[in-house]
Protein backbone atom coordinates (compact mmCIF):
# COMPACT_ATOMS: atom_id res chain seq x y z
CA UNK A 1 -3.81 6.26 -19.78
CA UNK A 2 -0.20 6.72 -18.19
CA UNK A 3 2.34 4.80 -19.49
CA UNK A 4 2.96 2.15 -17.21
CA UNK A 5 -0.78 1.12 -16.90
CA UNK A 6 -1.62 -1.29 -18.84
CA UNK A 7 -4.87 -1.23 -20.69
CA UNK A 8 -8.01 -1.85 -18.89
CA UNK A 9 -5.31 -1.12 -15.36
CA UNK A 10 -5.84 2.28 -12.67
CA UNK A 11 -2.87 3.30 -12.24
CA UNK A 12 -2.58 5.10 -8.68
CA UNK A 13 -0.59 8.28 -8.15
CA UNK A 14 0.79 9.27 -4.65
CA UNK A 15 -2.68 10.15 -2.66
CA UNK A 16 -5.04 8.77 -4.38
CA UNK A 17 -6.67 5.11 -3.36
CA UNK A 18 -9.29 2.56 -5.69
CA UNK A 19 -11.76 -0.02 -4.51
CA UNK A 20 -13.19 -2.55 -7.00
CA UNK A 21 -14.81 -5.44 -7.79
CA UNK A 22 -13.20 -8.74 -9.69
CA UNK A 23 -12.59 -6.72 -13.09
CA UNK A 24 -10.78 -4.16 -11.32
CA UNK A 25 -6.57 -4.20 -12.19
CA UNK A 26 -4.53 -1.98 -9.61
CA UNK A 27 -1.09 -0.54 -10.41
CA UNK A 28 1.24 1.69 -8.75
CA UNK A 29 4.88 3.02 -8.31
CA UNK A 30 6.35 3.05 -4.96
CA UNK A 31 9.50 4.50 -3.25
CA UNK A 32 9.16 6.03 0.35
CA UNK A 33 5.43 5.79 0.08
CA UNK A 34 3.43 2.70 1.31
CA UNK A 35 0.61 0.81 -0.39
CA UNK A 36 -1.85 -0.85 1.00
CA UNK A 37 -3.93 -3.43 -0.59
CA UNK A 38 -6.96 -5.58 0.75
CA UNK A 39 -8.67 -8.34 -0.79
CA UNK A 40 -11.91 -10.03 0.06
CA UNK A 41 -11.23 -13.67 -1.52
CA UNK A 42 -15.21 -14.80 -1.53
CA UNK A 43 -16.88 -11.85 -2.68
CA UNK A 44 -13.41 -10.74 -4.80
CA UNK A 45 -13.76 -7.32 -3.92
CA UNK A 46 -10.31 -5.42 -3.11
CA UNK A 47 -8.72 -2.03 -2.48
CA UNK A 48 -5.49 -0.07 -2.74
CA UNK A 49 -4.31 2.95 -1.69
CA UNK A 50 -0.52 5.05 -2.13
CA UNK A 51 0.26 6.97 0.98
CA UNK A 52 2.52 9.10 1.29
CA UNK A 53 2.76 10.57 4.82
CA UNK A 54 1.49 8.81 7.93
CA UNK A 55 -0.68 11.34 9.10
CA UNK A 56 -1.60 15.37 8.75
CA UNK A 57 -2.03 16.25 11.85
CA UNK A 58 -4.69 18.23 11.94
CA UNK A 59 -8.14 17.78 11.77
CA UNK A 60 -10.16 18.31 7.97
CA UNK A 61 -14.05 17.73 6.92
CA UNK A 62 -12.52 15.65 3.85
CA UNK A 63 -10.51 12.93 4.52
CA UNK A 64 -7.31 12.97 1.96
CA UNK A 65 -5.85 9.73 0.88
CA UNK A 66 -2.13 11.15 0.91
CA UNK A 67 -2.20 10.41 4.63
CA UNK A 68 -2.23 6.63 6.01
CA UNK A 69 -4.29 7.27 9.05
CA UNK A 70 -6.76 8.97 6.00
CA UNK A 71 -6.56 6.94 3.32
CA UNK A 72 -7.50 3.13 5.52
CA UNK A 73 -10.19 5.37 6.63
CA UNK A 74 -11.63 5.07 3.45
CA UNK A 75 -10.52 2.00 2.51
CA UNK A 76 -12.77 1.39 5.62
CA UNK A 77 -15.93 2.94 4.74
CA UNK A 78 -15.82 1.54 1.16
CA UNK A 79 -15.63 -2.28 2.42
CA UNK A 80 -18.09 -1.26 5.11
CA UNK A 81 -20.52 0.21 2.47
CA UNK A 82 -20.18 -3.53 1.01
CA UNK A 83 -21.57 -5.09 4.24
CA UNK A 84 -17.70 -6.93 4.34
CA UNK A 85 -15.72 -6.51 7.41
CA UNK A 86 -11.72 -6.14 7.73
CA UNK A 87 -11.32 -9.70 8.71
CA UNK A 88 -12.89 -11.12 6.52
CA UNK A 89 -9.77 -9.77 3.75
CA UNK A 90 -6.14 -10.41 3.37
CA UNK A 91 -3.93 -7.40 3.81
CA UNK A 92 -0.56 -6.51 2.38
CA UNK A 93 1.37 -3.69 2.81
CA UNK A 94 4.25 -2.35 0.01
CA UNK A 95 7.01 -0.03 -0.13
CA UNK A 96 8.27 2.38 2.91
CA UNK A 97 11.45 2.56 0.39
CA UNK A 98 14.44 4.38 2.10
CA UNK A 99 14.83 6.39 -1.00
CA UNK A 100 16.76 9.33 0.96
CA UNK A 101 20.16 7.77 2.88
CA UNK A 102 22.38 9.18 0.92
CA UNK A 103 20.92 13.07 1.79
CA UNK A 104 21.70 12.50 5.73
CA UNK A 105 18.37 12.41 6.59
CA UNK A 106 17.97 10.39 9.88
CA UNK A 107 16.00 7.16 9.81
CA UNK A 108 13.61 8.93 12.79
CA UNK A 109 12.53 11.28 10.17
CA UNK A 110 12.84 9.38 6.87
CA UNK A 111 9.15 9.09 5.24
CA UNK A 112 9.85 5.53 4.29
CA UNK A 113 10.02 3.60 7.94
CA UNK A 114 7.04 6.08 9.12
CA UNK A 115 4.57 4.58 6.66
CA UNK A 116 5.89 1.76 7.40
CA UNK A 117 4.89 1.69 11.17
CA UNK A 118 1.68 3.60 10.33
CA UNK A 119 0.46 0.71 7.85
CA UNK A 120 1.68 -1.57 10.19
CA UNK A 121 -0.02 -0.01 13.66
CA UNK A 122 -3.46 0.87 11.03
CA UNK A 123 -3.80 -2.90 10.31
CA UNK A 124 -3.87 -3.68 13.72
CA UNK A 125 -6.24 -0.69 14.63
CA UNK A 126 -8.86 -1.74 12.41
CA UNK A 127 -8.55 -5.65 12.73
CA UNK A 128 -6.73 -6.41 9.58
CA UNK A 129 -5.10 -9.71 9.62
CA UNK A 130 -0.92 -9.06 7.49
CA UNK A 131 -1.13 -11.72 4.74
CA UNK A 132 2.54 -10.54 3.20
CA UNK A 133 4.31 -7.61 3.15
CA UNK A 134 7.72 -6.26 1.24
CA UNK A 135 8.85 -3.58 2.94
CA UNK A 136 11.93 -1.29 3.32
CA UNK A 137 14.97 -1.38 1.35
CA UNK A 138 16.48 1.06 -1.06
CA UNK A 139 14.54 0.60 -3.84
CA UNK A 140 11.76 1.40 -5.70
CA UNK A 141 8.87 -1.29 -6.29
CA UNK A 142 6.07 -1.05 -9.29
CA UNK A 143 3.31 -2.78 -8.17
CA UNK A 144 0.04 -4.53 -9.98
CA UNK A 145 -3.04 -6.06 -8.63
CA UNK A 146 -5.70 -8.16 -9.81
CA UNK A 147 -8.84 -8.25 -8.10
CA UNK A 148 -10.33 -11.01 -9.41
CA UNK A 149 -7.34 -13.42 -8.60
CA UNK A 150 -6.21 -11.41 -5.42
CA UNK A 151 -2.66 -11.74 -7.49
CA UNK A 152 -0.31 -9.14 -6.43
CA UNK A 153 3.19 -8.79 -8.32
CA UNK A 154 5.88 -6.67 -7.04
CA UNK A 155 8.77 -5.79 -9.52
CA UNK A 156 11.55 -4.69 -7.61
CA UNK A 157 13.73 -2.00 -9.30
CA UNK A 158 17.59 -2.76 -7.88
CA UNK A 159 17.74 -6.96 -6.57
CA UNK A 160 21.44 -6.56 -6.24
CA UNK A 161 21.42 -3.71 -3.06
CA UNK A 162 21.51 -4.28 0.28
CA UNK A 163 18.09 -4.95 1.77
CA UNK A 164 16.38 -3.54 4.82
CA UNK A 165 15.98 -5.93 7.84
CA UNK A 166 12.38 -6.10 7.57
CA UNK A 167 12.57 -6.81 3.67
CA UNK A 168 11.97 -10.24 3.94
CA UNK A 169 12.27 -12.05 0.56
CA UNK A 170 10.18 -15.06 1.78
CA UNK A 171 7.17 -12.75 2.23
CA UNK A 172 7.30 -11.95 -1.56
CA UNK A 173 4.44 -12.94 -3.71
């Protein structure tokens, strides 16, 4: 078990993504990459996924959960296989961190606000509704989710920095 799990928790590494049913505890870490969690509040089934580009690129026979465009993919098929549709859950979407300002890289390249607007233009793609979201910002964010309550807690690692415009701290949960 890694260290910041806690026991009976998944803890999710860049690229990899978890589906589960109402005894299923999510955790990740988060700086530039993006999470993306959905929850199905009557059937308390619920997903996650760390991303850490927006797309490949190129075409594969596997699909590869470091990639957003990849990784709601299966998100996708998993709620599909359940007979649930993408409506019927509540999505959030975490992180997008600008972790690298200080290196000069320009905000039209920086990973963080392109997972952002992939997670963003994915939800809308496959007809998820945004329930909250906490994104941007120079931080990092640790992130836990319960399946069975739908309870998502955020644990932000620097309050005191400026925030990114589209951090909104109404939107936390």
């Amino acid at each position: 078990m890694n260290a910041a799990a806690q026991p009976g928790e998944t803890f999710l590494y860049p690229g990899e993504w978890a589906f589960a049913g109402p005894d299923g505890r999510l955790a990740t870490l988060l700086g530039s990459c993006v999470s993306v969690i959905i929850w199905h509040p009557r059937r308390l089934l619920g997903g996650m996924c760390h991303y850490l580009l927006p797309t490949r690129g190129r075409p594969s026979k596997t699909l590869d959960a470091r990639y957003a465009d990849e990784a709601m993919a299966l998100l996708h098929t998993r709620l599909r296989a359940h007979g649930t549709q993408p409506q019927d859950y509540e999505f959030r979407l975490i992180g997008g961190g600008t972790m690298f300002a200080s290196t000069g890289i320009s905000p039209h390249t920086a990973p963080g606000p392109r997972n952002i607007e992939a997670g963003l233009s994915l939800a809308a793609r496959y007809g998820f509704r945004i329930h909250a979201q906490d994104l941007g910002g120079a931080i990092h964010r640790f992130v836990r989710f319960d399946v069975a309550s739908g309870g998502v807690h955020v644990r932000r690692s620097d309050m005191e920095r400026p925030h990114h415009p589209t951090c909104d701290p109404s939107k936390y949960w």
